[in-house]
N, C-alpha and C. Protein backbone atom coordinates (compact mmCIF):
# COMPACT_ATOMS: atom_id res chain seq x y z
N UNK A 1 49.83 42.88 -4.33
CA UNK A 1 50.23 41.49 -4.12
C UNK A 1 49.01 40.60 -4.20
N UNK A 2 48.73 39.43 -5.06
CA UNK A 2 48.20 38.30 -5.02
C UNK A 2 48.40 36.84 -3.90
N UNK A 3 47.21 37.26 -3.63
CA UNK A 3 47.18 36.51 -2.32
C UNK A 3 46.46 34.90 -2.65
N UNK A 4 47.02 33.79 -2.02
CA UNK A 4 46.08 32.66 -2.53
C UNK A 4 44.66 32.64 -2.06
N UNK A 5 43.61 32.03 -2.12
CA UNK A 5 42.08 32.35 -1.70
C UNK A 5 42.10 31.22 -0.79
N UNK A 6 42.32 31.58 0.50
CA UNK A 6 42.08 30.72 1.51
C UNK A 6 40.50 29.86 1.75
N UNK A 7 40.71 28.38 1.40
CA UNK A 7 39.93 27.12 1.69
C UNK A 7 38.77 27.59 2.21
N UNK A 8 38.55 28.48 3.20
CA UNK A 8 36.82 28.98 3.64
C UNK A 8 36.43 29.90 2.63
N UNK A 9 37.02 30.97 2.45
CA UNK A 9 36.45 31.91 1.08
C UNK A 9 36.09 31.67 0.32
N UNK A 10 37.20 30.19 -0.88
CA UNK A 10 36.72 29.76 -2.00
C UNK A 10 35.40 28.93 -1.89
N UNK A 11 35.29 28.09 -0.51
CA UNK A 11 33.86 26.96 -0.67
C UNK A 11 32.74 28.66 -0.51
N UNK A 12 33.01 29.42 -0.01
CA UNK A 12 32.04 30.77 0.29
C UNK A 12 31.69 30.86 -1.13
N UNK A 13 33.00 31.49 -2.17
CA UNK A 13 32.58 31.84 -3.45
C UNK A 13 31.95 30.91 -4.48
N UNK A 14 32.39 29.38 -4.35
CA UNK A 14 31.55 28.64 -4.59
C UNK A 14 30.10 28.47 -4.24
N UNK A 15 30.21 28.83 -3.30
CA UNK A 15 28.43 28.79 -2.52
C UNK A 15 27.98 29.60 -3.28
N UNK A 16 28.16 30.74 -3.18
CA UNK A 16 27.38 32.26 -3.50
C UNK A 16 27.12 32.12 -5.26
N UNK A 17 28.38 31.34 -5.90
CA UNK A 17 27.54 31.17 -7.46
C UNK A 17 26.93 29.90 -7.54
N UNK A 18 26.78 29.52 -6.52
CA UNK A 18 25.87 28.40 -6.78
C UNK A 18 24.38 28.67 -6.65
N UNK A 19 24.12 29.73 -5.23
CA UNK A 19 23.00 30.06 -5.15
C UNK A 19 22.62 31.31 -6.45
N UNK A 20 23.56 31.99 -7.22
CA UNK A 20 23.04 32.29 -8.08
C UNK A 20 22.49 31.74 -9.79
N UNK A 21 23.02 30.82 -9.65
CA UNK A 21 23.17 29.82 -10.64
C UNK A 21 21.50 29.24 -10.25
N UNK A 22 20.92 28.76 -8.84
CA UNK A 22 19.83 28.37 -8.30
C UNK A 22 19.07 29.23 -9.16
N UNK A 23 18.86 30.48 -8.14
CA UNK A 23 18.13 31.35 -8.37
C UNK A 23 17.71 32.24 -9.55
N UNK A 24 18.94 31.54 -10.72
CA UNK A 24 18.77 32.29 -11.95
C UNK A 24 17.33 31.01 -12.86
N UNK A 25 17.91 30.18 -12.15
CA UNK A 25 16.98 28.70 -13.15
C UNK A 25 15.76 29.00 -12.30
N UNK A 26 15.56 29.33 -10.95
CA UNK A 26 13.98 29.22 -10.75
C UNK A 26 13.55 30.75 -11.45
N UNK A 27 14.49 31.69 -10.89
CA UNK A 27 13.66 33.22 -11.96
C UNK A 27 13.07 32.63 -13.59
N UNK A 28 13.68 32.30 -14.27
CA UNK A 28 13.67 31.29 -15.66
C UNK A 28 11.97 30.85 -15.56
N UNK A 29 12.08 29.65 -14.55
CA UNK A 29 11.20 28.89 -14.30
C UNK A 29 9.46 29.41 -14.44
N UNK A 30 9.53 30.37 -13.09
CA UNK A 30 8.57 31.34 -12.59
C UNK A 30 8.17 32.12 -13.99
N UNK A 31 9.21 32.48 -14.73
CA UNK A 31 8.78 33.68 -16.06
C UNK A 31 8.16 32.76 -17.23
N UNK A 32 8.80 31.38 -17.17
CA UNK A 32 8.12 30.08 -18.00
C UNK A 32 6.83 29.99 -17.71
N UNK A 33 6.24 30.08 -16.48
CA UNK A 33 4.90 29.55 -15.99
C UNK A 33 4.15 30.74 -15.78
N UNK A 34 4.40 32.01 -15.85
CA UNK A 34 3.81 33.09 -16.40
C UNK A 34 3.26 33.36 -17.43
N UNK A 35 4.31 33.28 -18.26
CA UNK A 35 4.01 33.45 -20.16
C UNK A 35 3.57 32.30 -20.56
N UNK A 36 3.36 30.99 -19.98
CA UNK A 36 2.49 29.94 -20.85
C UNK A 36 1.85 28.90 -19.84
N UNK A 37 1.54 29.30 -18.56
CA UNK A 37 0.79 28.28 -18.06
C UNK A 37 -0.67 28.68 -17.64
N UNK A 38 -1.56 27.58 -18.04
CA UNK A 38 -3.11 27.96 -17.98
C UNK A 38 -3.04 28.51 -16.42
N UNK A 39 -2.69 28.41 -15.54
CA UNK A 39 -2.97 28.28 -14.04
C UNK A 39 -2.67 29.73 -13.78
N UNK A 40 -1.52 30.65 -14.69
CA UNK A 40 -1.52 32.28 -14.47
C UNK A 40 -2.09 32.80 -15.12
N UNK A 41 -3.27 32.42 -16.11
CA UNK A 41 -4.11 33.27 -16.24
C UNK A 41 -4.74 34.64 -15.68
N UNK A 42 -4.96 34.49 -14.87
CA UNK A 42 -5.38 35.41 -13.63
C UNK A 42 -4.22 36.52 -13.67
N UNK A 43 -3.35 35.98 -13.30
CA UNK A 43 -1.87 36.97 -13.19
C UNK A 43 -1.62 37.52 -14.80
N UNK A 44 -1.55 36.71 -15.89
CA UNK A 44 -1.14 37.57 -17.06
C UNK A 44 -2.05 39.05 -16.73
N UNK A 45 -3.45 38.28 -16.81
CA UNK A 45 -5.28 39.78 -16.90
C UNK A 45 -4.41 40.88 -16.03
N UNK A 46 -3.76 40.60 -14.55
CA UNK A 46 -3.54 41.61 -13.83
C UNK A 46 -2.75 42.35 -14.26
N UNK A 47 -1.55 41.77 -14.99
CA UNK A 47 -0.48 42.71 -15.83
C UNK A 47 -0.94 43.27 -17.03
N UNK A 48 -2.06 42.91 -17.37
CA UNK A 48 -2.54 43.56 -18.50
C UNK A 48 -3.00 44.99 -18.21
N UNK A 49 -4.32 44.13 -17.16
CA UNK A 49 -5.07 45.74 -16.45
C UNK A 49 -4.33 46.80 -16.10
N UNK A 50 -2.59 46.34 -15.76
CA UNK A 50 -1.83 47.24 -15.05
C UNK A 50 -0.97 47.70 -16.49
N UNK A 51 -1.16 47.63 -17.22
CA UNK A 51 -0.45 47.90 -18.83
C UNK A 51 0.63 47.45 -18.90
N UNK A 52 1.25 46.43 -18.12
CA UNK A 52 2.58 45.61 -18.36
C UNK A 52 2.59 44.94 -19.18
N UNK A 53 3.47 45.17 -20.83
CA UNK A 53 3.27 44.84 -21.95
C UNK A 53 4.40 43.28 -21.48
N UNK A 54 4.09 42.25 -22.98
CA UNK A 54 4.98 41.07 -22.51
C UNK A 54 6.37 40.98 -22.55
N UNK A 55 6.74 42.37 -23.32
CA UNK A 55 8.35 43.17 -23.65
C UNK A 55 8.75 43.17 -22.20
N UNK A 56 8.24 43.86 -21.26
CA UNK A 56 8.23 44.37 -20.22
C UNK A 56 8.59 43.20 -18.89
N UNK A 57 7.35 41.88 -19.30
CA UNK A 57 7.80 40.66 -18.77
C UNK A 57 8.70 39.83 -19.02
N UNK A 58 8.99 40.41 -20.34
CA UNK A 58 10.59 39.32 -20.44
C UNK A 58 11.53 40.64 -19.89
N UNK A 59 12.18 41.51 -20.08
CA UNK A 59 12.85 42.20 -19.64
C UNK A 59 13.45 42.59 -18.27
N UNK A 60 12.51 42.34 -17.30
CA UNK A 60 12.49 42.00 -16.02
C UNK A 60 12.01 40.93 -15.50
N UNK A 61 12.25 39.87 -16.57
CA UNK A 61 11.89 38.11 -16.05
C UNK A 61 10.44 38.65 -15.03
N UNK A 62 9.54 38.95 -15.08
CA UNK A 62 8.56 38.71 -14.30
C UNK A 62 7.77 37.38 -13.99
N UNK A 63 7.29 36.59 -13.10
CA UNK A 63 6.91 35.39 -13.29
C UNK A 63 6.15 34.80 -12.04
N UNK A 64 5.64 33.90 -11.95
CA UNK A 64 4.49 33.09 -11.53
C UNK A 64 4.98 32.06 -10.75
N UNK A 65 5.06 32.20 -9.55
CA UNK A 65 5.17 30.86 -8.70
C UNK A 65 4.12 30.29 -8.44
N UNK A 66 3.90 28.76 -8.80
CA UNK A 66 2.62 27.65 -8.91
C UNK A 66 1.93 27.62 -7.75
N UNK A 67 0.82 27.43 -7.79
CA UNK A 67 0.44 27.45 -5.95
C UNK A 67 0.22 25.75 -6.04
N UNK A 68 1.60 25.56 -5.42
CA UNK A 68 1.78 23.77 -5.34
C UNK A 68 2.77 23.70 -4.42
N UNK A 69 2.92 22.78 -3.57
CA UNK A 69 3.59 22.92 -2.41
C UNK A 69 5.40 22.22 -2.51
N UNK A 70 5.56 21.79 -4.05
CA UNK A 70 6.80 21.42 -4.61
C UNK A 70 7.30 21.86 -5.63
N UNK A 71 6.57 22.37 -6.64
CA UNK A 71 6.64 22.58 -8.24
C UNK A 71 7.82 22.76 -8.12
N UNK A 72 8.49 23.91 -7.72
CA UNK A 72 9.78 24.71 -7.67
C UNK A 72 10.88 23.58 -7.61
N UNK A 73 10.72 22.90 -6.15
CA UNK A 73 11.91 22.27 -5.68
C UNK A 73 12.08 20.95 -6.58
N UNK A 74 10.80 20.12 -7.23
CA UNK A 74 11.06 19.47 -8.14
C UNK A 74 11.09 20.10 -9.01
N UNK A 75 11.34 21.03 -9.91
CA UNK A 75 11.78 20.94 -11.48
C UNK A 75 13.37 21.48 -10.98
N UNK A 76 13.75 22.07 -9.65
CA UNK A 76 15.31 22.18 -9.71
C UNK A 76 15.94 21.18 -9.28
N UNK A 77 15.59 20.43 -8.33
CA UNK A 77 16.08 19.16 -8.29
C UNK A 77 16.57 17.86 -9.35
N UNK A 78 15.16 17.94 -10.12
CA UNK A 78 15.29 17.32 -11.53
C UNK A 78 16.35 18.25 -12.42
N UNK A 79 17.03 19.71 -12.23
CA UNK A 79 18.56 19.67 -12.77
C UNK A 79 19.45 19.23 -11.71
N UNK A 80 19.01 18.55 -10.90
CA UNK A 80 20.77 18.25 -10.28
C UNK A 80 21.21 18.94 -8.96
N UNK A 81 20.48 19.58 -8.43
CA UNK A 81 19.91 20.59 -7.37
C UNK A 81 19.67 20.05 -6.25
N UNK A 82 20.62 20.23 -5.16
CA UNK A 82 19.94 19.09 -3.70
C UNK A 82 19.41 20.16 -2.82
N UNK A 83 18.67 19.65 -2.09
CA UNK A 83 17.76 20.87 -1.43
C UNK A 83 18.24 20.95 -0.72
N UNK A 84 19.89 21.26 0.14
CA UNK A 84 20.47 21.89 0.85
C UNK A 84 21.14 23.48 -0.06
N UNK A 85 20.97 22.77 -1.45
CA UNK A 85 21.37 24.29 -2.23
C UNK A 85 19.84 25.05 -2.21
N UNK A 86 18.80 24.36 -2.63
CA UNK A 86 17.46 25.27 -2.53
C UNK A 86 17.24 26.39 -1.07
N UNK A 87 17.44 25.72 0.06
CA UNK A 87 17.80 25.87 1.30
C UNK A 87 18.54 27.01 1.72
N UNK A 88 20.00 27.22 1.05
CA UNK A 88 20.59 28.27 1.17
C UNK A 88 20.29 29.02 0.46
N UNK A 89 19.12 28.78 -1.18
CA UNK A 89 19.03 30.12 -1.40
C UNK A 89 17.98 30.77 -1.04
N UNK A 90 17.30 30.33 0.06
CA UNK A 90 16.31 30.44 0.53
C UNK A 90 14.71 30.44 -0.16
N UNK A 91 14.85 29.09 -1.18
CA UNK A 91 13.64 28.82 -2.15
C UNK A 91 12.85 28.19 -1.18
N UNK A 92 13.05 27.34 -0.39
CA UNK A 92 12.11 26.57 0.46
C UNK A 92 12.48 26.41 1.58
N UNK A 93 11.36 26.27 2.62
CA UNK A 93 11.90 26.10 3.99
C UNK A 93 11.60 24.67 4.53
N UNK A 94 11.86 24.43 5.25
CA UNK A 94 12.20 23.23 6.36
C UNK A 94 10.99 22.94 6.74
N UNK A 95 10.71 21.41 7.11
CA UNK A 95 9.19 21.65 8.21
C UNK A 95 10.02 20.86 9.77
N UNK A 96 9.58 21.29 10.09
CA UNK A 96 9.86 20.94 11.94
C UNK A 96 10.13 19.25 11.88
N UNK A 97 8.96 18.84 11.04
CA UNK A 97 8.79 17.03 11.62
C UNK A 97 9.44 16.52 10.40
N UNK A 98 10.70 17.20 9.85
CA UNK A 98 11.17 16.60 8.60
C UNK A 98 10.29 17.26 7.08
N UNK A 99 11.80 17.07 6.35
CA UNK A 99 10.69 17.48 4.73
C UNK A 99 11.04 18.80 4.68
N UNK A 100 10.60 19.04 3.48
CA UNK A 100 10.62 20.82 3.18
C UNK A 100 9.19 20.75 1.91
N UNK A 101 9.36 22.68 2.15
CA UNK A 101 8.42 22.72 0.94
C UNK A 101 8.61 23.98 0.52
N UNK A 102 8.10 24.64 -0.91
CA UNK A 102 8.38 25.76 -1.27
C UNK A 102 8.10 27.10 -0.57
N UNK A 103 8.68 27.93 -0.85
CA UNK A 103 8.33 29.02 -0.10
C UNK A 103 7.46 30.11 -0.50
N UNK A 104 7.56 30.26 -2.17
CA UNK A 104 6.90 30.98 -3.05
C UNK A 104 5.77 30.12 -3.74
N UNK A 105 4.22 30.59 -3.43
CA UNK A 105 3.22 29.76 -4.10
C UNK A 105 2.04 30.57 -4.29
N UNK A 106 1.84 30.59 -5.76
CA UNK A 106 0.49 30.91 -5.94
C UNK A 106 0.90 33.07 -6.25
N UNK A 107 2.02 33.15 -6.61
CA UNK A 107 2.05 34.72 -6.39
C UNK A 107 3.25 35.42 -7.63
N UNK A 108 2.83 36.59 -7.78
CA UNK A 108 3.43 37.46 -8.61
C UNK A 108 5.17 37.55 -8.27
N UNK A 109 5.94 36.97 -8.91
CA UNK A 109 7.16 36.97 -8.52
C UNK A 109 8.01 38.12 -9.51
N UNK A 110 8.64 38.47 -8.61
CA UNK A 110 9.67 39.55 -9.35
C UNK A 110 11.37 39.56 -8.60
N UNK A 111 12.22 38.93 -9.58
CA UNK A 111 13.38 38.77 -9.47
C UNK A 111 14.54 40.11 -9.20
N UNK A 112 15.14 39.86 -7.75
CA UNK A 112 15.35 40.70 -7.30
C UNK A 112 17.43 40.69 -7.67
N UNK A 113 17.94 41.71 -8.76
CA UNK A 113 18.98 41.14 -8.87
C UNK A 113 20.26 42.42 -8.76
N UNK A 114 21.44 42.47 -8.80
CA UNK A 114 22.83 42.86 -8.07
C UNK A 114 22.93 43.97 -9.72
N UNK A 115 24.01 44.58 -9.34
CA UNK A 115 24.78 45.60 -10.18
C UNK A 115 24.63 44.92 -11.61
N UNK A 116 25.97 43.57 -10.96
CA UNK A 116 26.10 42.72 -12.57
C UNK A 116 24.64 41.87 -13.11
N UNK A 117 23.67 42.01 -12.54
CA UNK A 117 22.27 40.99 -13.15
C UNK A 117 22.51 39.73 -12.62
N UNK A 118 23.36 39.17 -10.84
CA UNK A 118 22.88 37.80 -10.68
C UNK A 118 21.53 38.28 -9.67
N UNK A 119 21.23 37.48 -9.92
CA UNK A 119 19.78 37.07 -9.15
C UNK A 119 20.18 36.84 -7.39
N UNK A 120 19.80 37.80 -6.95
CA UNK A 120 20.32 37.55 -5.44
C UNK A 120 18.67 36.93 -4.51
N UNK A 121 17.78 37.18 -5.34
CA UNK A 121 16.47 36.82 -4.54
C UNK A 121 15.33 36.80 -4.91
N UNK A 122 13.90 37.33 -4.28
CA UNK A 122 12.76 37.55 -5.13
C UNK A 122 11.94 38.20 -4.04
N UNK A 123 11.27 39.10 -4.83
CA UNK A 123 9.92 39.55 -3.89
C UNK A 123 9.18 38.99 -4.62
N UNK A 124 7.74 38.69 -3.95
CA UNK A 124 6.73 38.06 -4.43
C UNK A 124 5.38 38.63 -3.89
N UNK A 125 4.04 38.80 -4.54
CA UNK A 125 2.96 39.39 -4.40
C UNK A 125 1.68 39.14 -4.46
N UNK A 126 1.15 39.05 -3.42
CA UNK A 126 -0.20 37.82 -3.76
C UNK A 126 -1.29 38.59 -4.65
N UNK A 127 -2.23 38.02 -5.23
CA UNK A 127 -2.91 38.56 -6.06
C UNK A 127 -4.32 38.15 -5.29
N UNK A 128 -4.60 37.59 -4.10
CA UNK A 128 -5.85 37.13 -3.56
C UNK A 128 -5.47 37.64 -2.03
N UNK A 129 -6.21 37.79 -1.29
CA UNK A 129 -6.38 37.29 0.18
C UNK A 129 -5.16 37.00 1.12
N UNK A 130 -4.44 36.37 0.68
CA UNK A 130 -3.27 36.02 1.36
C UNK A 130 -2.57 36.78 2.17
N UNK A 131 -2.16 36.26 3.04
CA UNK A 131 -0.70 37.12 4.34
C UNK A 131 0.09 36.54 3.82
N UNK A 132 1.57 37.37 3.88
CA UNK A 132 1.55 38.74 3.77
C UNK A 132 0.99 39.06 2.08
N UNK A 133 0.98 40.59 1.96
CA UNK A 133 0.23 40.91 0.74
C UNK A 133 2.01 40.73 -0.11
N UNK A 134 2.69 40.93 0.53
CA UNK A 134 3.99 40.98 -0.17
C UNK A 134 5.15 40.36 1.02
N UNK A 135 6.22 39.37 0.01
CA UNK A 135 6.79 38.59 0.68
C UNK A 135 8.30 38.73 0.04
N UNK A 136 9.11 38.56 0.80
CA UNK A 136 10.80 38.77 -0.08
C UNK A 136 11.63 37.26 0.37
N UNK A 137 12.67 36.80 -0.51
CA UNK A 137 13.55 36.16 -0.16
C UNK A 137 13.89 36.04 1.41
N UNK A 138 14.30 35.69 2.35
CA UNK A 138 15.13 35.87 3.93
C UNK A 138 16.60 36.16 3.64
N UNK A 139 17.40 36.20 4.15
CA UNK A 139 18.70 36.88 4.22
C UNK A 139 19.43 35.47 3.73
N UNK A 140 20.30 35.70 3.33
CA UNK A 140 21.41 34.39 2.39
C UNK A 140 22.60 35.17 2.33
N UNK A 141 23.46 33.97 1.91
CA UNK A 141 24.75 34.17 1.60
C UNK A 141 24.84 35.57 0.72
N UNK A 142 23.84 35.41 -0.23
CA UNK A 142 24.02 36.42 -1.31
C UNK A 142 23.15 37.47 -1.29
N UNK A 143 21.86 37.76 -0.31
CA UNK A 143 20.80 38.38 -0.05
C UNK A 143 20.89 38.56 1.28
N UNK A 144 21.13 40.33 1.03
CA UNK A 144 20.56 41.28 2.35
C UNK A 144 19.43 42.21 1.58
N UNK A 145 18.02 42.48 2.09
CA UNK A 145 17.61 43.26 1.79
C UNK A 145 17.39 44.96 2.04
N UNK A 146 18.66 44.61 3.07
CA UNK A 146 18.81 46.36 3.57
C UNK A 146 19.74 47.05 2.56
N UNK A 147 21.07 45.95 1.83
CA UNK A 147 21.88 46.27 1.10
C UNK A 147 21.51 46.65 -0.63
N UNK A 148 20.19 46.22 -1.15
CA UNK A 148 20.32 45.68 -2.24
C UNK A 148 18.95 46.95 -2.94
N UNK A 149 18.70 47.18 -3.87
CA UNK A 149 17.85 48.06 -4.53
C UNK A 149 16.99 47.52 -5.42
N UNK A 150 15.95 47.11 -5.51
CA UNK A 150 15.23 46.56 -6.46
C UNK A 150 15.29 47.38 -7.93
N UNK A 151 15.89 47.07 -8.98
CA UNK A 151 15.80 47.53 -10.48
C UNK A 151 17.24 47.87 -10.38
N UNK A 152 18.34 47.92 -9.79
CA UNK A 152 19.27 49.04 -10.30
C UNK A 152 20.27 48.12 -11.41
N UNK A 153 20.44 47.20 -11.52
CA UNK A 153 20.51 46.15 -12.92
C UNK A 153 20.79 46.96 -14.01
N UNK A 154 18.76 47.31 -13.85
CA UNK A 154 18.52 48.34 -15.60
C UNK A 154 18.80 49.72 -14.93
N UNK A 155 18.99 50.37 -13.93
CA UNK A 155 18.51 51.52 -13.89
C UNK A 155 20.12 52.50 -14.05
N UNK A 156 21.36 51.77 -13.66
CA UNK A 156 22.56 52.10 -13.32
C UNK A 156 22.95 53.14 -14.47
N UNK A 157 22.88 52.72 -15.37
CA UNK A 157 23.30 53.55 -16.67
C UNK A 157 22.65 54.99 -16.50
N UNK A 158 21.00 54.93 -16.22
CA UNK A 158 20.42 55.87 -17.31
C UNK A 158 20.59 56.95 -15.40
N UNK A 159 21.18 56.34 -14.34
CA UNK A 159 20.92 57.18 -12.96
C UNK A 159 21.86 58.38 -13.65
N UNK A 160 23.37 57.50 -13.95
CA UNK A 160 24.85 58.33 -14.17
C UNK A 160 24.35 59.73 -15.14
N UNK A 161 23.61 59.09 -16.16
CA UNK A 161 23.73 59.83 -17.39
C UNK A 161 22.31 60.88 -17.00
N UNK A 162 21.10 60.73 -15.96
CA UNK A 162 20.13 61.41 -15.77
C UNK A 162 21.16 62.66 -14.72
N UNK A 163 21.97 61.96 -14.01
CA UNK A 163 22.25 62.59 -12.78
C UNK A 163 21.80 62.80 -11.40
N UNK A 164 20.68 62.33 -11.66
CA UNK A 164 19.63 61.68 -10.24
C UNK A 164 18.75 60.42 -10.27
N UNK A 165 18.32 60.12 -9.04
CA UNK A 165 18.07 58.98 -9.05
C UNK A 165 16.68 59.12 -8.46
N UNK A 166 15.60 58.35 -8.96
CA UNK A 166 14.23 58.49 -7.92
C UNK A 166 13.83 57.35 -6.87
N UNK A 167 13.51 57.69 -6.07
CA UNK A 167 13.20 55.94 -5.10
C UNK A 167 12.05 55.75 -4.92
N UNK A 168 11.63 54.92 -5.35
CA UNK A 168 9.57 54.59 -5.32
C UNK A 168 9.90 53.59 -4.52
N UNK A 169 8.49 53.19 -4.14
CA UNK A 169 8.00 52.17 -3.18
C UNK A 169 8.55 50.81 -3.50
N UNK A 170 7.59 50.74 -4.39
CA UNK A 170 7.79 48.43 -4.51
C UNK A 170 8.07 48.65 -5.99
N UNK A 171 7.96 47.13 -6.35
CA UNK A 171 8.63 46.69 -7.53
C UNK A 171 7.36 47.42 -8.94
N UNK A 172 5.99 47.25 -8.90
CA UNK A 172 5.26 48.21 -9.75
C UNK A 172 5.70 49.19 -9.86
N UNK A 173 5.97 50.18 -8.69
CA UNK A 173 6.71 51.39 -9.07
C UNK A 173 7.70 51.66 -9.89
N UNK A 174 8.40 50.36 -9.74
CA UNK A 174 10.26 50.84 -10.62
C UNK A 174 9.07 49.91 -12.38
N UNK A 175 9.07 48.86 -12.22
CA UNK A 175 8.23 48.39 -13.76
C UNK A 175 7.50 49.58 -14.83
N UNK A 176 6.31 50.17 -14.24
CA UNK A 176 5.55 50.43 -15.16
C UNK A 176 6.58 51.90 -15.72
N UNK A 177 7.43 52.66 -14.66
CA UNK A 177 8.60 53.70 -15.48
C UNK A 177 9.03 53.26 -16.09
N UNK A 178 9.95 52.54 -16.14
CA UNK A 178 11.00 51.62 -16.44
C UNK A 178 10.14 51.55 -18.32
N UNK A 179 9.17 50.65 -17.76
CA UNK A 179 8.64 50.24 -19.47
C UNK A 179 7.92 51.71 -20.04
N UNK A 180 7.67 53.17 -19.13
CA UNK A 180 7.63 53.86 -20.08
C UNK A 180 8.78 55.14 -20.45
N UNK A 181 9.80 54.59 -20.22
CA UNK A 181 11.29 54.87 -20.46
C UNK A 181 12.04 56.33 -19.73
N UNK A 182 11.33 56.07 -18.33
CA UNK A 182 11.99 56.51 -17.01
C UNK A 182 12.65 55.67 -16.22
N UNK A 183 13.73 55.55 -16.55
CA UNK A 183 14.61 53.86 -16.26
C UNK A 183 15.73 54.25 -14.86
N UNK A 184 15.78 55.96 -14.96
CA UNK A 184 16.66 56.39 -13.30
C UNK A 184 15.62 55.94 -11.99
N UNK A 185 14.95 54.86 -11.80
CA UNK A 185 14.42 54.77 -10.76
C UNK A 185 14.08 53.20 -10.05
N UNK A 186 14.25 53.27 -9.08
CA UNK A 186 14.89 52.05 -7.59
C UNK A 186 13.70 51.90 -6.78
N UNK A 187 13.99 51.34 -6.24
CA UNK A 187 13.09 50.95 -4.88
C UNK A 187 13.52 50.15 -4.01
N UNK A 188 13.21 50.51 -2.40
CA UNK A 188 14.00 49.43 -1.57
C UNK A 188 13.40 48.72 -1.21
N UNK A 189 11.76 48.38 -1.76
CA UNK A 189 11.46 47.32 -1.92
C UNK A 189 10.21 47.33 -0.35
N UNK A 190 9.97 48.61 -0.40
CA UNK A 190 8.92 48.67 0.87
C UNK A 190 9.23 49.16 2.35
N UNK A 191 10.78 48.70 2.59
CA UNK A 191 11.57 49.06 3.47
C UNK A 191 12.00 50.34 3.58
N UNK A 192 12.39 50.59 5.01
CA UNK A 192 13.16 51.85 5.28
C UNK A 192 14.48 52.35 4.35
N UNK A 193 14.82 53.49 3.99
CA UNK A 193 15.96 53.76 2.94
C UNK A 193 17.30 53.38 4.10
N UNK A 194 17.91 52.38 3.51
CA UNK A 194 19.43 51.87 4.43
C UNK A 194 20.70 52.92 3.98
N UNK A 195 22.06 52.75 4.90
CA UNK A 195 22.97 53.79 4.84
C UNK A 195 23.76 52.80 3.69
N UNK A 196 23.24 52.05 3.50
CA UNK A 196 23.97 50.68 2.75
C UNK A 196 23.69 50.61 1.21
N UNK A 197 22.15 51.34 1.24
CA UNK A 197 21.62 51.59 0.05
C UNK A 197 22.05 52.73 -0.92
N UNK A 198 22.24 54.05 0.27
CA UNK A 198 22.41 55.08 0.09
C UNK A 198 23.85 54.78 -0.53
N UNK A 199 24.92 53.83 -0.08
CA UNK A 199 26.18 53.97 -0.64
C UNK A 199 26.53 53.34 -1.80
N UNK A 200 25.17 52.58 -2.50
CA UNK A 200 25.39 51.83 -3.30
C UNK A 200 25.12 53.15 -4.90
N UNK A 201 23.85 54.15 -4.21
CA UNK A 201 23.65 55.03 -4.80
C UNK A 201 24.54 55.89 -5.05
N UNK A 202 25.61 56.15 -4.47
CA UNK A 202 26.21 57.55 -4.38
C UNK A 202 27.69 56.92 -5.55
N UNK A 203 27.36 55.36 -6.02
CA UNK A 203 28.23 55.02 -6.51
C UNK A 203 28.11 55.65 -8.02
N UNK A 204 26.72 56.27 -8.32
CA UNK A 204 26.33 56.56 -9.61
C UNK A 204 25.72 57.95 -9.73
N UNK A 205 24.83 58.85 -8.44
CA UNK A 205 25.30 60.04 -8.22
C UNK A 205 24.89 60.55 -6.81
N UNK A 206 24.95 61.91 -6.40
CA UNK A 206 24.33 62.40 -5.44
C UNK A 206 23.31 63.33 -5.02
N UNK A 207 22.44 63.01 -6.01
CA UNK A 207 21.38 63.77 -6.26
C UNK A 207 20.03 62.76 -6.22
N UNK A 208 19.51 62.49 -5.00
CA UNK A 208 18.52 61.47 -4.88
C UNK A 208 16.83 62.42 -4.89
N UNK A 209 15.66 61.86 -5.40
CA UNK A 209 14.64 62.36 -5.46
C UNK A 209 13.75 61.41 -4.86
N UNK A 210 13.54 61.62 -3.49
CA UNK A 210 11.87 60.66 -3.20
C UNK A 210 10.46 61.02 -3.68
N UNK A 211 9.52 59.50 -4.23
CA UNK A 211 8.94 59.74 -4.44
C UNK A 211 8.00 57.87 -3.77
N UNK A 212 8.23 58.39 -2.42
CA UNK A 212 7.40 57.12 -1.51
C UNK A 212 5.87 57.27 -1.57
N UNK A 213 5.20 56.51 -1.28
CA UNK A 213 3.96 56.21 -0.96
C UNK A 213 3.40 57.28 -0.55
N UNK A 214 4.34 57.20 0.84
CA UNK A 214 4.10 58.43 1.50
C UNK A 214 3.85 59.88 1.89
């Protein structure tokens, strides 16, 4: 039986593609100011040193958040974007005495995205000095990071057809396989392995292989 979508659900499902709709134009954005802005210089050299070819950076949108305390929220705003949507997708935060400002600046961004490829978030990675050395989206409508697997986008196909699955650490780990065409492998992104994760896995097989830090 077809049920009508009761008035709170639909503004919900509206929300949730809105924040992916957000989050797909700043991933965009970030991979724009990677591949052609003088200011990531620094960051291209590091993906070089690390053999991340530019195939590799378009393929997993890799990209560059500006170390500027708006860039982000003005070029999405300038589409049409009110920063109560930036807000929920957790691009920028609030300041106490009024105002907001970006949340991601100055760091290695890597777009963190769902089964079907929406963009549910981002981890991000400083390349200097900075706290933390690594930073993720906060929890949203559309982002839990206990629920969600970094790479499984690309990795879903080749888990079914490998028959196992490997779980590395952070997002380098799942990249540099990935681009040398070991594509069965995830990461939860630094975090503890969730029962949430585990069920997302068992959707493709049951044969898991760790291979943590640790």
């Amino acid at each position: 039986t077809l049920e009508q979508q009761r008035e709170g659900e639909a503004a919900e499902s509206r929300q949730r593609a809105r924040i992916f709709k957000v989050n797909q134009l700043a991933a965009e954005y970030f991979h724009y100011l990677l591949m052609n802005a003088p200011e990531a210089a620094g960051t291209r050299d590091y993906l070089t040193r690390r053999g991340i070819t530019e195939e590799t950076r378009r393929s997993h949108l890799i990209g560059y958040s500006r170390d500027d305390w708006h860039a982000l929220s003005q070029n999405l705003t300038a589409k049409g974007y009110t920063v109560t949507d930036l807000l929920d997708a957790g691009l920028v935060i609030e300041r106490k005495e009024g105002g907001h400002y970006d949340r991601f600046r100055g760091r290695l961004m890597f777009p963190i995205r769902d089964l079907r490829g929406n963009t549910l978030g981002f981890g991000a990675r400083a390349l200097d000095d900075s706290i933390p050395k690594y930073m993720n989206s906060p929890q949203t409508v559309v982002f839990d990071k206990s629920g969600v697997l970094y790479g499984i986008d690309q990795a879903k196909d080749a888990i079914r057809d490998a028959g196992f699955v490997v779980i590395v650490e952070g997002y380098m780990d799942v990249v540099v396989p990935h681009q040398e065409g070991f594509t069965n492998l995830v990461s939860p992104m630094g975090t503890a392995l969730t029962e949430a994760q585990l069920q997302l896995l068992k959707r493709f097989t049951r044969r898991i292989i760790l291979a943590l830090d640790a």
